[in-house]
PDB file of N, CA and C in Angstrom:
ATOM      1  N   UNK A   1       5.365  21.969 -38.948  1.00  0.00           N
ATOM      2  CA  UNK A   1       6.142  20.919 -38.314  1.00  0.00           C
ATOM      3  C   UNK A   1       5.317  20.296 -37.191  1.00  0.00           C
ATOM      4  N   UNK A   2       4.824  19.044 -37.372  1.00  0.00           N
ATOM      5  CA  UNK A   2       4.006  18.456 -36.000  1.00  0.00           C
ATOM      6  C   UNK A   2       4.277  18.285 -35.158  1.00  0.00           C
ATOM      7  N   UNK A   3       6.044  17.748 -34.973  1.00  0.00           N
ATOM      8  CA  UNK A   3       6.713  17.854 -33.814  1.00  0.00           C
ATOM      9  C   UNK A   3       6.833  19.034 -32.792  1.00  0.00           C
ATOM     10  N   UNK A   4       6.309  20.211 -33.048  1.00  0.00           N
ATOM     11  CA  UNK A   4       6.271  21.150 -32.505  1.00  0.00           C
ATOM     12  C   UNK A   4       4.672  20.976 -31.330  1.00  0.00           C
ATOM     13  N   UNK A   5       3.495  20.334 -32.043  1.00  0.00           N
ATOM     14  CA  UNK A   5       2.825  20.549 -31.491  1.00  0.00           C
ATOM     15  C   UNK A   5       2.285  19.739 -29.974  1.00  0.00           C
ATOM     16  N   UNK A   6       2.298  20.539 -28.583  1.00  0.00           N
ATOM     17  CA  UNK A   6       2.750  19.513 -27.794  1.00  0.00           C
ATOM     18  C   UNK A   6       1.235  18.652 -27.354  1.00  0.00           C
ATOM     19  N   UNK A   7       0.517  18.513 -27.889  1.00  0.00           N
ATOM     20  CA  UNK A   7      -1.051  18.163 -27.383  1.00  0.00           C
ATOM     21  C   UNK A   7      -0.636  16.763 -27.174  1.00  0.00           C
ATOM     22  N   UNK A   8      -0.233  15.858 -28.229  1.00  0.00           N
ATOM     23  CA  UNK A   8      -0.111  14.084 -28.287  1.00  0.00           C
ATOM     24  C   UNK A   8       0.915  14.194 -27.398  1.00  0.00           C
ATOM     25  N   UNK A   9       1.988  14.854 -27.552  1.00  0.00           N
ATOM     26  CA  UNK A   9       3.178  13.850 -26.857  1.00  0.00           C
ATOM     27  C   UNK A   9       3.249  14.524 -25.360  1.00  0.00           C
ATOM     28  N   UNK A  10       2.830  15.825 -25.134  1.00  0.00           N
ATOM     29  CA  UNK A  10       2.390  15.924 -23.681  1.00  0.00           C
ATOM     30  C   UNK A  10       1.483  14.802 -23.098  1.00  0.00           C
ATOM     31  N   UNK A  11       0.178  14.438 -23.447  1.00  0.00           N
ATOM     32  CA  UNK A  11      -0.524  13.372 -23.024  1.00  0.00           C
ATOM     33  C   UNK A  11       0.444  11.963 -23.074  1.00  0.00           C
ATOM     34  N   UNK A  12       1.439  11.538 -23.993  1.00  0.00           N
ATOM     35  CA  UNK A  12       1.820  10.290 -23.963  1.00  0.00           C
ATOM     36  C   UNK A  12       3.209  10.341 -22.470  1.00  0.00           C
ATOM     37  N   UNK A  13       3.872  11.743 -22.729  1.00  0.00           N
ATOM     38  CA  UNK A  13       4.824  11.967 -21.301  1.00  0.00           C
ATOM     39  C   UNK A  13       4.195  11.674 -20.335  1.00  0.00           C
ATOM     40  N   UNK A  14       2.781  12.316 -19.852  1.00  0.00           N
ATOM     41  CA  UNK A  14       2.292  12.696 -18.841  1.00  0.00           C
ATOM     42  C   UNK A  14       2.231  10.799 -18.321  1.00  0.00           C
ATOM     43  N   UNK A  15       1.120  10.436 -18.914  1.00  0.00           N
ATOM     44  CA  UNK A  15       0.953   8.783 -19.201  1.00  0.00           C
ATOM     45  C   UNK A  15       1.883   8.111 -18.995  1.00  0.00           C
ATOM     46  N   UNK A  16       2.805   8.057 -19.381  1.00  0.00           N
ATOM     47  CA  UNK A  16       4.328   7.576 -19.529  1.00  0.00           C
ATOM     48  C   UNK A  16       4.842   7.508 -17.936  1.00  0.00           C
ATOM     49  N   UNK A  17       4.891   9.168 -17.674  1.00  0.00           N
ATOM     50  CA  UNK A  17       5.527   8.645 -16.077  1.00  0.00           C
ATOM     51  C   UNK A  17       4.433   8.399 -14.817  1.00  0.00           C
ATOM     52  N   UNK A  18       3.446   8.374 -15.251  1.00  0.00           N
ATOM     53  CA  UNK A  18       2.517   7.813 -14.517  1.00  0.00           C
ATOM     54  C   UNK A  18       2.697   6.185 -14.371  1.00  0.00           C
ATOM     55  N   UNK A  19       2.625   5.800 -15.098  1.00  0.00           N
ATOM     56  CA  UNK A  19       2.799   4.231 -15.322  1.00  0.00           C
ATOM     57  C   UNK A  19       4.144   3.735 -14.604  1.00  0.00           C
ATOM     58  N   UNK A  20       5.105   4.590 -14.913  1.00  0.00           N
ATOM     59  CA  UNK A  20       6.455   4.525 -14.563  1.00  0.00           C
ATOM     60  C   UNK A  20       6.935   4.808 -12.840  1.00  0.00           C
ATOM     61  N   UNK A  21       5.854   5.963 -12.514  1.00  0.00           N
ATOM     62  CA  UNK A  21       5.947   6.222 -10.877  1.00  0.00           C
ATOM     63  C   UNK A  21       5.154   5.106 -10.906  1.00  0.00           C
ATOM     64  N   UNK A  22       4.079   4.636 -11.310  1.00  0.00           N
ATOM     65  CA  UNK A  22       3.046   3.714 -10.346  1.00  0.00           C
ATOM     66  C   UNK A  22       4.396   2.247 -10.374  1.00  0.00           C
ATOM     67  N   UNK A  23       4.486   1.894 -11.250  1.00  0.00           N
ATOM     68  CA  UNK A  23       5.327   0.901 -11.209  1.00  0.00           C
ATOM     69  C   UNK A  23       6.426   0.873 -10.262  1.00  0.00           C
ATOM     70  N   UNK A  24       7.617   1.995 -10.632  1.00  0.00           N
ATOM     71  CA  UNK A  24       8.720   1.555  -9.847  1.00  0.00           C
ATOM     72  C   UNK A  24       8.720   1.829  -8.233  1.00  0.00           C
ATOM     73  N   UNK A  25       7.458   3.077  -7.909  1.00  0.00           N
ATOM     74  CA  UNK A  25       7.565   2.674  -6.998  1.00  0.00           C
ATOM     75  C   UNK A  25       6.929   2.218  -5.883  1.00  0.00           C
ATOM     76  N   UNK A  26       6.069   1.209  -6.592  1.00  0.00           N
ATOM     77  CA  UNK A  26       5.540  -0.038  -5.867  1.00  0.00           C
ATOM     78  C   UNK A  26       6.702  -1.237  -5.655  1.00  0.00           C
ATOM     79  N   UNK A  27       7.337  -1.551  -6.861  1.00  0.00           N
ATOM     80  CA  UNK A  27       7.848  -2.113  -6.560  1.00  0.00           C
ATOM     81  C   UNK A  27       9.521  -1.865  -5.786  1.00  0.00           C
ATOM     82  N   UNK A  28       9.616  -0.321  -5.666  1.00  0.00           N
ATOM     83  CA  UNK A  28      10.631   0.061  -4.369  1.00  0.00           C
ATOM     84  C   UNK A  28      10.137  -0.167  -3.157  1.00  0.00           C
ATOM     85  N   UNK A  29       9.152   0.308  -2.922  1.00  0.00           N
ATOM     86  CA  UNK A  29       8.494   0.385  -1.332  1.00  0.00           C
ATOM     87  C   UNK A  29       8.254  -0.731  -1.079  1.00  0.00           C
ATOM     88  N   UNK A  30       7.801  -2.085  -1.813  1.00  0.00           N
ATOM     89  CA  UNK A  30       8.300  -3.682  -1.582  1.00  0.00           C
ATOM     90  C   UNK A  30       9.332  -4.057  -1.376  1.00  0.00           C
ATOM     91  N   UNK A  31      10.136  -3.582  -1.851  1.00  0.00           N
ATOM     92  CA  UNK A  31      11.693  -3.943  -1.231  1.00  0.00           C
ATOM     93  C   UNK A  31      12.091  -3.759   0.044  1.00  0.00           C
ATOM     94  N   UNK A  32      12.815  -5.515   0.620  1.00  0.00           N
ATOM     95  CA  UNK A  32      12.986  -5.342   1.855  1.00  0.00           C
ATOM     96  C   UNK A  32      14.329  -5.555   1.716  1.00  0.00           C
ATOM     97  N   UNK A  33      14.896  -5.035   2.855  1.00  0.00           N
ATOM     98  CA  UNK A  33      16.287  -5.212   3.061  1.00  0.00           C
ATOM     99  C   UNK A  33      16.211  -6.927   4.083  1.00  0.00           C
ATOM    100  N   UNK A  34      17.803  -7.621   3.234  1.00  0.00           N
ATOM    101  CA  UNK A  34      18.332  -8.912   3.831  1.00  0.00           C
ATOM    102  C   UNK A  34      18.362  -9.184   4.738  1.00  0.00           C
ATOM    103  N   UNK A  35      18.894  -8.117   6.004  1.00  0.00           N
ATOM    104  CA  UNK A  35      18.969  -7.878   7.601  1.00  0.00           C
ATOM    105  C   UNK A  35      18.584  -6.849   7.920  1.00  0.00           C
ATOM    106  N   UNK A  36      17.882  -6.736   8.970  1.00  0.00           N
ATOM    107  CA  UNK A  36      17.269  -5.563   9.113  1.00  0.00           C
ATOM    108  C   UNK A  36      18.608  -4.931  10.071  1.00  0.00           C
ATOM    109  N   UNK A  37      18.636  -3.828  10.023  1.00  0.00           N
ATOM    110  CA  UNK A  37      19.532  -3.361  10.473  1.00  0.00           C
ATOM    111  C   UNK A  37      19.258  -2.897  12.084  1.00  0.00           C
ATOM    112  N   UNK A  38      20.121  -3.301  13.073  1.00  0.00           N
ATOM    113  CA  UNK A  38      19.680  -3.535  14.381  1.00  0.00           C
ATOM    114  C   UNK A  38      20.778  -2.459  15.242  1.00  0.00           C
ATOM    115  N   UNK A  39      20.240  -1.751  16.338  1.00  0.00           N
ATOM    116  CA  UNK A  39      21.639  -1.679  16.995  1.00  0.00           C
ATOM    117  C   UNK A  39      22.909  -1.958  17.329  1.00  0.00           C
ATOM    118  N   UNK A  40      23.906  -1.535  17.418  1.00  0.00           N
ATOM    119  CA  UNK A  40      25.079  -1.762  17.925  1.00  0.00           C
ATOM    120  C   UNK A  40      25.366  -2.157  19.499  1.00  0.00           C
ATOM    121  N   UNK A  41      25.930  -3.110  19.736  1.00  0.00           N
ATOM    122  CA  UNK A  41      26.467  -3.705  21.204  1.00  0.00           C
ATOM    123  C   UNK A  41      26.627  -2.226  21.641  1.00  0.00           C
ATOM    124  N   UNK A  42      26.376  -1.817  22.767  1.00  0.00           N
ATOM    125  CA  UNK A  42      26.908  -0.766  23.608  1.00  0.00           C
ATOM    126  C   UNK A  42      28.323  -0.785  23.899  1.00  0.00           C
ATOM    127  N   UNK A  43      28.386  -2.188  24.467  1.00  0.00           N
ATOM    128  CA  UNK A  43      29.729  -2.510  25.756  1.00  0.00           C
ATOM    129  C   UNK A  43      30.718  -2.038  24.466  1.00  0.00           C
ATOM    130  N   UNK A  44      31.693  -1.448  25.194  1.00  0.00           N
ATOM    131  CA  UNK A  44      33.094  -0.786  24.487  1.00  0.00           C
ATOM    132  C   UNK A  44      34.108  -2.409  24.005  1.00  0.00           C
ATOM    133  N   UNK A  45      34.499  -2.237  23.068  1.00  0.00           N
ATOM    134  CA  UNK A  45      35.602  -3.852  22.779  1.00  0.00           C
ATOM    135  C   UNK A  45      37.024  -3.288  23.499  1.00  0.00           C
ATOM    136  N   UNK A  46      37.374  -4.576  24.516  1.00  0.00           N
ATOM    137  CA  UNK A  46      38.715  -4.095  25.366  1.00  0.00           C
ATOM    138  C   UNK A  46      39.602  -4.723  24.166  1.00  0.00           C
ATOM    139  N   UNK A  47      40.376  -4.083  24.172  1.00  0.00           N
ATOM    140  CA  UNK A  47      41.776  -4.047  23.039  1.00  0.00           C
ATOM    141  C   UNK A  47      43.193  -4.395  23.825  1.00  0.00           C
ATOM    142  N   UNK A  48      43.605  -5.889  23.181  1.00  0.00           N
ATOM    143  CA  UNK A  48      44.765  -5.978  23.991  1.00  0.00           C
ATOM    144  C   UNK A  48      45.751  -5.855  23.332  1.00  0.00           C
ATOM    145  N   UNK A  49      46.921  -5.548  24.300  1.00  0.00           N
ATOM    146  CA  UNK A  49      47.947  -5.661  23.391  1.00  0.00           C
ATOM    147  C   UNK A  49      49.010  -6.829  22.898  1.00  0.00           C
ATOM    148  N   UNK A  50      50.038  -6.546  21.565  1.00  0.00           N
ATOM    149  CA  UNK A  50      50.058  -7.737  20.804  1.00  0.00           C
ATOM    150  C   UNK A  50      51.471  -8.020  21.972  1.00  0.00           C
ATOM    151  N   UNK A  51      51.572  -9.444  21.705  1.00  0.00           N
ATOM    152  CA  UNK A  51      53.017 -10.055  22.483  1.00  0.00           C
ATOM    153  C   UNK A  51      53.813 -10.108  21.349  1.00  0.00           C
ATOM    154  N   UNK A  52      54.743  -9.237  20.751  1.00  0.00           N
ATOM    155  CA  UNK A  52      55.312  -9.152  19.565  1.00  0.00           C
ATOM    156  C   UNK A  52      56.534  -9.741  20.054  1.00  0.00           C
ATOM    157  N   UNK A  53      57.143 -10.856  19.732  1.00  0.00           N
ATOM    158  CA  UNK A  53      58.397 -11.758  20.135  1.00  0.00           C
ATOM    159  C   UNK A  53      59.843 -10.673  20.110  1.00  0.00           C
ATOM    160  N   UNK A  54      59.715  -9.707  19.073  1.00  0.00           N
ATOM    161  CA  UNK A  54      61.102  -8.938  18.661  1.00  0.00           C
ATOM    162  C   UNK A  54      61.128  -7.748  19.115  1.00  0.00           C
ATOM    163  N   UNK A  55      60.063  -7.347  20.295  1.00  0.00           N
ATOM    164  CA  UNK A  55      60.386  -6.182  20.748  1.00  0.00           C
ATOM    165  C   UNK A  55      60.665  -6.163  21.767  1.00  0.00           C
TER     166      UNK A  55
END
């Protein structure tokens, strides 16, 4: 049974994700994010309260 023997298709795996790491992740580590993501305002938000007509 040839399928058993792993000489070719070890070399074509090996190959395979080589191509596949080189590729995807070049083109991950190119990827930029839309906004860079920045700190948050410090100052606390003052919260008022509502003028609810029916209470």
């Amino acid at each position: 049974m040839p399928q058993l023997n792993p000489t070719p298709w070890f070399a074509i795996l090996i190959i395979t994700w080589l191509v596949l790491i080189t590729v995807v992740f070049s083109s991950v580590l190119m990827f930029t994010f839309p906004n860079d993501p920045s700190l948050l305002d410090t100052n606390p938000i003052l919260a008022e309260p509502w003028n609810w007509p029916w209470f």
